[in-house]
C-alpha atoms as a PDB file:
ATOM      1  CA  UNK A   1      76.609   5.862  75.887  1.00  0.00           C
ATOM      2  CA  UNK A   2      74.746   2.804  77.290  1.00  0.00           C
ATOM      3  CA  UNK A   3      72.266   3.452  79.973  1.00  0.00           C
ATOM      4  CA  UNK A   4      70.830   1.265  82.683  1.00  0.00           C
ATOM      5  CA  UNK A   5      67.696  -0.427  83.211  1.00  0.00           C
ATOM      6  CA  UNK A   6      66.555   0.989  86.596  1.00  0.00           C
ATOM      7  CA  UNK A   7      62.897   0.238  86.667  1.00  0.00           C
ATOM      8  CA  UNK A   8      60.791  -3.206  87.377  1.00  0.00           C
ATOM      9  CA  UNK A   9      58.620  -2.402  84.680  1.00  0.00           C
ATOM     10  CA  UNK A  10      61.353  -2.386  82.112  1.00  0.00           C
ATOM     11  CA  UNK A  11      62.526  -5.400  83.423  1.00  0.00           C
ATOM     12  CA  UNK A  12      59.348  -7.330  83.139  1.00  0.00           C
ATOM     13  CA  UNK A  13      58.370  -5.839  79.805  1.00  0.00           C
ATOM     14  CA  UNK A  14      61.884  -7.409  78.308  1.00  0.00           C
ATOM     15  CA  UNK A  15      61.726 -10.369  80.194  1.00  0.00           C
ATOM     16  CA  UNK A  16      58.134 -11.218  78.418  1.00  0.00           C
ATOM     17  CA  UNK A  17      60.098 -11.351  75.014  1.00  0.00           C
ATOM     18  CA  UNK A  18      61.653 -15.017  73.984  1.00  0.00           C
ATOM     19  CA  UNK A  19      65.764 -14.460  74.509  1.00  0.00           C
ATOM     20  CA  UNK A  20      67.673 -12.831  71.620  1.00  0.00           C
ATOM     21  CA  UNK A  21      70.435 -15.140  72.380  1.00  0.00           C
ATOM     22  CA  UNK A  22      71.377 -18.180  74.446  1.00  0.00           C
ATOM     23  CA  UNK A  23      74.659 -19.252  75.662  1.00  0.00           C
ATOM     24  CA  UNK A  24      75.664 -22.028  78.155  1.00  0.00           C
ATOM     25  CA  UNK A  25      74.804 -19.932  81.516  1.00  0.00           C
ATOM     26  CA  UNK A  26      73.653 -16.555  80.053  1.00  0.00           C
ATOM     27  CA  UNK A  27      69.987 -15.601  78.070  1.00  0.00           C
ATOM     28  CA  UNK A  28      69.974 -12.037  75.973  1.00  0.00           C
ATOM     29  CA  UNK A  29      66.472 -10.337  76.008  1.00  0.00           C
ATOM     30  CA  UNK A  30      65.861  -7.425  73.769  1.00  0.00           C
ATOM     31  CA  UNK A  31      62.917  -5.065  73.161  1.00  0.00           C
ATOM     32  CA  UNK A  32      63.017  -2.318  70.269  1.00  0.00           C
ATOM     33  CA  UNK A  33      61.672   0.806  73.001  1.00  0.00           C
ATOM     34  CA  UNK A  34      62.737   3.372  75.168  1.00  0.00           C
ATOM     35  CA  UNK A  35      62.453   2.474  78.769  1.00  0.00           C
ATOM     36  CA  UNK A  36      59.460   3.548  81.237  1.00  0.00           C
ATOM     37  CA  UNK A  37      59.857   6.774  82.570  1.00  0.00           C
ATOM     38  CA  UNK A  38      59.555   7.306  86.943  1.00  0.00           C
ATOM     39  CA  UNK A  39      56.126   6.959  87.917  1.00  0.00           C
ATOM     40  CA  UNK A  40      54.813   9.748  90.422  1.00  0.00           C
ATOM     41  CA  UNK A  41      57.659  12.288  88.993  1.00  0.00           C
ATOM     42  CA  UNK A  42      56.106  15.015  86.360  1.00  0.00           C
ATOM     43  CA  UNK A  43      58.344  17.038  85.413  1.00  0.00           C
ATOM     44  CA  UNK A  44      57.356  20.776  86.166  1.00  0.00           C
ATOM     45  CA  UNK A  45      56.642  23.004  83.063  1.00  0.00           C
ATOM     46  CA  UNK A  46      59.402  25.723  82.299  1.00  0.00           C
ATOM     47  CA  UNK A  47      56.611  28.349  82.469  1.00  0.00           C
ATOM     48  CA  UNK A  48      52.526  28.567  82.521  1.00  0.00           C
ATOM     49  CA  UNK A  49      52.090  30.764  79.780  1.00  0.00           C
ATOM     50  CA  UNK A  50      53.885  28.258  77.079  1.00  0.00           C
ATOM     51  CA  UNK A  51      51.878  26.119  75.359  1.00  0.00           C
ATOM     52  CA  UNK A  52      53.637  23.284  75.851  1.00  0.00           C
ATOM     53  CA  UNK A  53      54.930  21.611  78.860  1.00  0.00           C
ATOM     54  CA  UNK A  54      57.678  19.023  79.552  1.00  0.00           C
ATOM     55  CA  UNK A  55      55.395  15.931  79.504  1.00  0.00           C
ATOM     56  CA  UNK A  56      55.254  15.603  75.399  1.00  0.00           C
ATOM     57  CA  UNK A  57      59.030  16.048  75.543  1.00  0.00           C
ATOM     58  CA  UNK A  58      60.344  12.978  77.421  1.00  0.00           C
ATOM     59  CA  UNK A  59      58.311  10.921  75.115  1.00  0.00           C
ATOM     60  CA  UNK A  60      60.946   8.779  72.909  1.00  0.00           C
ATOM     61  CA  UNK A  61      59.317   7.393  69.332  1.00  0.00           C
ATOM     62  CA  UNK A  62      61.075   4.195  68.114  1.00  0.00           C
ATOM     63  CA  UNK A  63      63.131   6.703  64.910  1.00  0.00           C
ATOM     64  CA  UNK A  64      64.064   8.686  67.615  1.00  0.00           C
ATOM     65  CA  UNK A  65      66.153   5.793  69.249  1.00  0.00           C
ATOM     66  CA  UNK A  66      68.915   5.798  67.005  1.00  0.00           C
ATOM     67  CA  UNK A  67      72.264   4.351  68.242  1.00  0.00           C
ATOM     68  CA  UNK A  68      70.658   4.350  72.157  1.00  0.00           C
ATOM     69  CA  UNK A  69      71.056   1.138  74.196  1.00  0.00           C
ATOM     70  CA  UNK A  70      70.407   0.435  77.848  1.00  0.00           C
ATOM     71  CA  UNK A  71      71.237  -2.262  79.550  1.00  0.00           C
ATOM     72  CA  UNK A  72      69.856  -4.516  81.867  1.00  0.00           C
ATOM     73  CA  UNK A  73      71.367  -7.729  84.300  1.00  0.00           C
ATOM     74  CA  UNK A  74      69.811 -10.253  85.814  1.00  0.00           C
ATOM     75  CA  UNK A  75      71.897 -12.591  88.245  1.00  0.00           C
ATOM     76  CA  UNK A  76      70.194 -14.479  90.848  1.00  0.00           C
ATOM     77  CA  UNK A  77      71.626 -15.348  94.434  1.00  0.00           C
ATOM     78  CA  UNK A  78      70.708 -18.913  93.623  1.00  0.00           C
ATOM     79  CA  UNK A  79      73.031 -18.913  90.398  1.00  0.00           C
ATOM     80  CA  UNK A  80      75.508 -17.322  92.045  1.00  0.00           C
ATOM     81  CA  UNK A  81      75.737 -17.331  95.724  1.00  0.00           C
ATOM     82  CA  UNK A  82      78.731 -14.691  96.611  1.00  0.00           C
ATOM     83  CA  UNK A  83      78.313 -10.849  95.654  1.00  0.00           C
ATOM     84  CA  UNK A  84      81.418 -10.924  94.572  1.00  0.00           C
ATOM     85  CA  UNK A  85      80.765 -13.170  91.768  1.00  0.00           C
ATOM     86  CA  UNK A  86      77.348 -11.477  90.841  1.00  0.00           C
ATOM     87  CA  UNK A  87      79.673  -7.879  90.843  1.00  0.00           C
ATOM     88  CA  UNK A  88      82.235  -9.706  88.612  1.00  0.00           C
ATOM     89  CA  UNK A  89      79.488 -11.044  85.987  1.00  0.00           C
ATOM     90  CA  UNK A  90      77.322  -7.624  85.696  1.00  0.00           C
ATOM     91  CA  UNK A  91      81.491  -6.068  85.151  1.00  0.00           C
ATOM     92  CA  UNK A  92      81.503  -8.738  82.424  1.00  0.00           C
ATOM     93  CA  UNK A  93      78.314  -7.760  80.881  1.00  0.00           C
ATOM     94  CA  UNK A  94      78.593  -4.589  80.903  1.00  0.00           C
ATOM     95  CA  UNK A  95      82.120  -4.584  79.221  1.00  0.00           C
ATOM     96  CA  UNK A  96      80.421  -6.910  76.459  1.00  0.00           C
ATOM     97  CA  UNK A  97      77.756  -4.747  76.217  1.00  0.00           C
ATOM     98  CA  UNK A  98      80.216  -1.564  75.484  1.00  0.00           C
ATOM     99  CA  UNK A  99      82.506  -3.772  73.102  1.00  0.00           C
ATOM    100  CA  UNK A 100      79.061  -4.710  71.285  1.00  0.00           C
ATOM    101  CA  UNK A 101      76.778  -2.136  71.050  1.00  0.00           C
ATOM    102  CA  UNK A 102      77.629  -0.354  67.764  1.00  0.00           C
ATOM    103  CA  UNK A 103      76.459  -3.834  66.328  1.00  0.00           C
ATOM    104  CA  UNK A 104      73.148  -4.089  68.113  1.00  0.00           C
ATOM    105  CA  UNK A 105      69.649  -2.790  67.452  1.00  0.00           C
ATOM    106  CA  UNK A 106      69.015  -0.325  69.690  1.00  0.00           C
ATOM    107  CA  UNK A 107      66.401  -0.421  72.412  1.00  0.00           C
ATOM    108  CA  UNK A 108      66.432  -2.214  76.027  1.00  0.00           C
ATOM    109  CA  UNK A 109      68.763  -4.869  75.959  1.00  0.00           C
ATOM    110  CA  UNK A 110      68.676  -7.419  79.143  1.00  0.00           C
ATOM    111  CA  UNK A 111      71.087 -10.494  80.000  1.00  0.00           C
ATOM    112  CA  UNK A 112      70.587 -13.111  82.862  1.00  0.00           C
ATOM    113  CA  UNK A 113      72.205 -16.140  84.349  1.00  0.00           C
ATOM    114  CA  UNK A 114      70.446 -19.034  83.588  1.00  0.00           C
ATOM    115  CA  UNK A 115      72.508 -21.572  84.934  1.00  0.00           C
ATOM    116  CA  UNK A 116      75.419 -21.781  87.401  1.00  0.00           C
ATOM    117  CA  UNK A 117      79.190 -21.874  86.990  1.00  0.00           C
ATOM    118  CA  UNK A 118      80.797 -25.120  88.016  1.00  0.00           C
ATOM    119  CA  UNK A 119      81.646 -24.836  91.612  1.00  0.00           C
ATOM    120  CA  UNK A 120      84.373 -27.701  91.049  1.00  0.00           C
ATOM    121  CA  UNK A 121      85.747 -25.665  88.093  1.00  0.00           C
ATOM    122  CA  UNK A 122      85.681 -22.334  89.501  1.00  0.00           C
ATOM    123  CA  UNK A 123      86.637 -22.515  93.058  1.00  0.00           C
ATOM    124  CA  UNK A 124      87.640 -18.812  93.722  1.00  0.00           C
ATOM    125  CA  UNK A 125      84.254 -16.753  93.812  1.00  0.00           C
ATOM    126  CA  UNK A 126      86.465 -13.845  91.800  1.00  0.00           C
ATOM    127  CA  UNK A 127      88.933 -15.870  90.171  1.00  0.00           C
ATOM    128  CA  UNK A 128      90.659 -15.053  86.662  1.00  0.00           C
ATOM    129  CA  UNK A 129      89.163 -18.408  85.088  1.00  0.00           C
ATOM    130  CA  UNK A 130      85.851 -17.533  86.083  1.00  0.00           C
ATOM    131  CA  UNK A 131      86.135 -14.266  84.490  1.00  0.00           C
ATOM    132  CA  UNK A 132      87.467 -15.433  81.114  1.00  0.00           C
ATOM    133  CA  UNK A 133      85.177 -17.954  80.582  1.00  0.00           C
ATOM    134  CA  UNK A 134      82.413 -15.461  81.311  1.00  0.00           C
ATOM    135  CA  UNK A 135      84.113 -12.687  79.055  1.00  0.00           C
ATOM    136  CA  UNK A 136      84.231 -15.622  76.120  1.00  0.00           C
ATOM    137  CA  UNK A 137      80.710 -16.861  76.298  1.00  0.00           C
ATOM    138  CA  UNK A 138      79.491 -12.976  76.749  1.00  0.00           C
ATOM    139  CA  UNK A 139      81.618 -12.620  73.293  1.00  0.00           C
ATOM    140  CA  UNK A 140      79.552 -15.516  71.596  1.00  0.00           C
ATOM    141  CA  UNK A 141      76.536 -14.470  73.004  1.00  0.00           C
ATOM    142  CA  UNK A 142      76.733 -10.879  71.654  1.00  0.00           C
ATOM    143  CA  UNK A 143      77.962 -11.558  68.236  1.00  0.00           C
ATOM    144  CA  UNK A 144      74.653 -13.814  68.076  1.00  0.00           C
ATOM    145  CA  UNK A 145      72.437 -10.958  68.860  1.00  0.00           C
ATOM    146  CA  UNK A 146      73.881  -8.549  66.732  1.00  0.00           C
ATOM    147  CA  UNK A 147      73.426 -10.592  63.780  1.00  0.00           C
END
């Protein structure tokens, strides 16, 4: 299971770190951690005569990461003007990020759009083109990481 970068902290952390991979129009960030946990939510403790209380247990060590990915997207409005477009390149990373992830390092993984599509190529802000060349250069992109 992959999860999802929710938090801005997360974000910036991976962000911070030189890209992974580079493609045309997409950058892959990656950082070998567990993401931040909610600030302002503690999680109450089961009972007040244990010894121990939930706060030590949400706390993920690197060996304990084993096989666990989430994932992160990054697609500016100025990269990609219609929300339809932006919906149809996170579906795109996200399916990359499934077909890939047995071959990655685990940890936060992030991808962004670095660059625009061709407007003149890709006229349709959904079309079929637009979402094979994504799904190709998200295949290139991954298979770089992983290695």
């Amino acid at each position: 299971m992959i999860g999802r970068l929710v938090h801005t902290a997360d974000f910036e952390r991976v962000l911070a770190t030189p890209p992974r991979s580079r493609s045309a129009h997409f950058a892959m960030h990656h950082v070998m951690d567990a993401p931040s946990r909610a600030a302002g939510r503690r999680p109450t403790p089961i009972s007040e005569e244990l010894s121990t209380d939930l706060l030590h247990a949400g706390a993920v060590t690197v060996d304990n990461l084993a096989g666990r990915h989430w994932l992160g997207c990054v697609i500016p409005k100025r990269h990609a003007r219609r929300s339809v477009s932006r919906n149809l390149l996170k579906r795109q990373i996200r399916a990359a990020m499934t077909m890939h992830a047995s071959g990655l390092l685990p940890g936060l993984w992030l991808v962004r759009l670095r660059s625009p599509f061709a407007a003149a190529q890709f006229v349709s802000a959904a079309s079929v083109a637009l979402r094979d060349a994504a799904r190709d250069e998200l295949k290139q992109l991954f298979a770089r990481a992983g290695r």
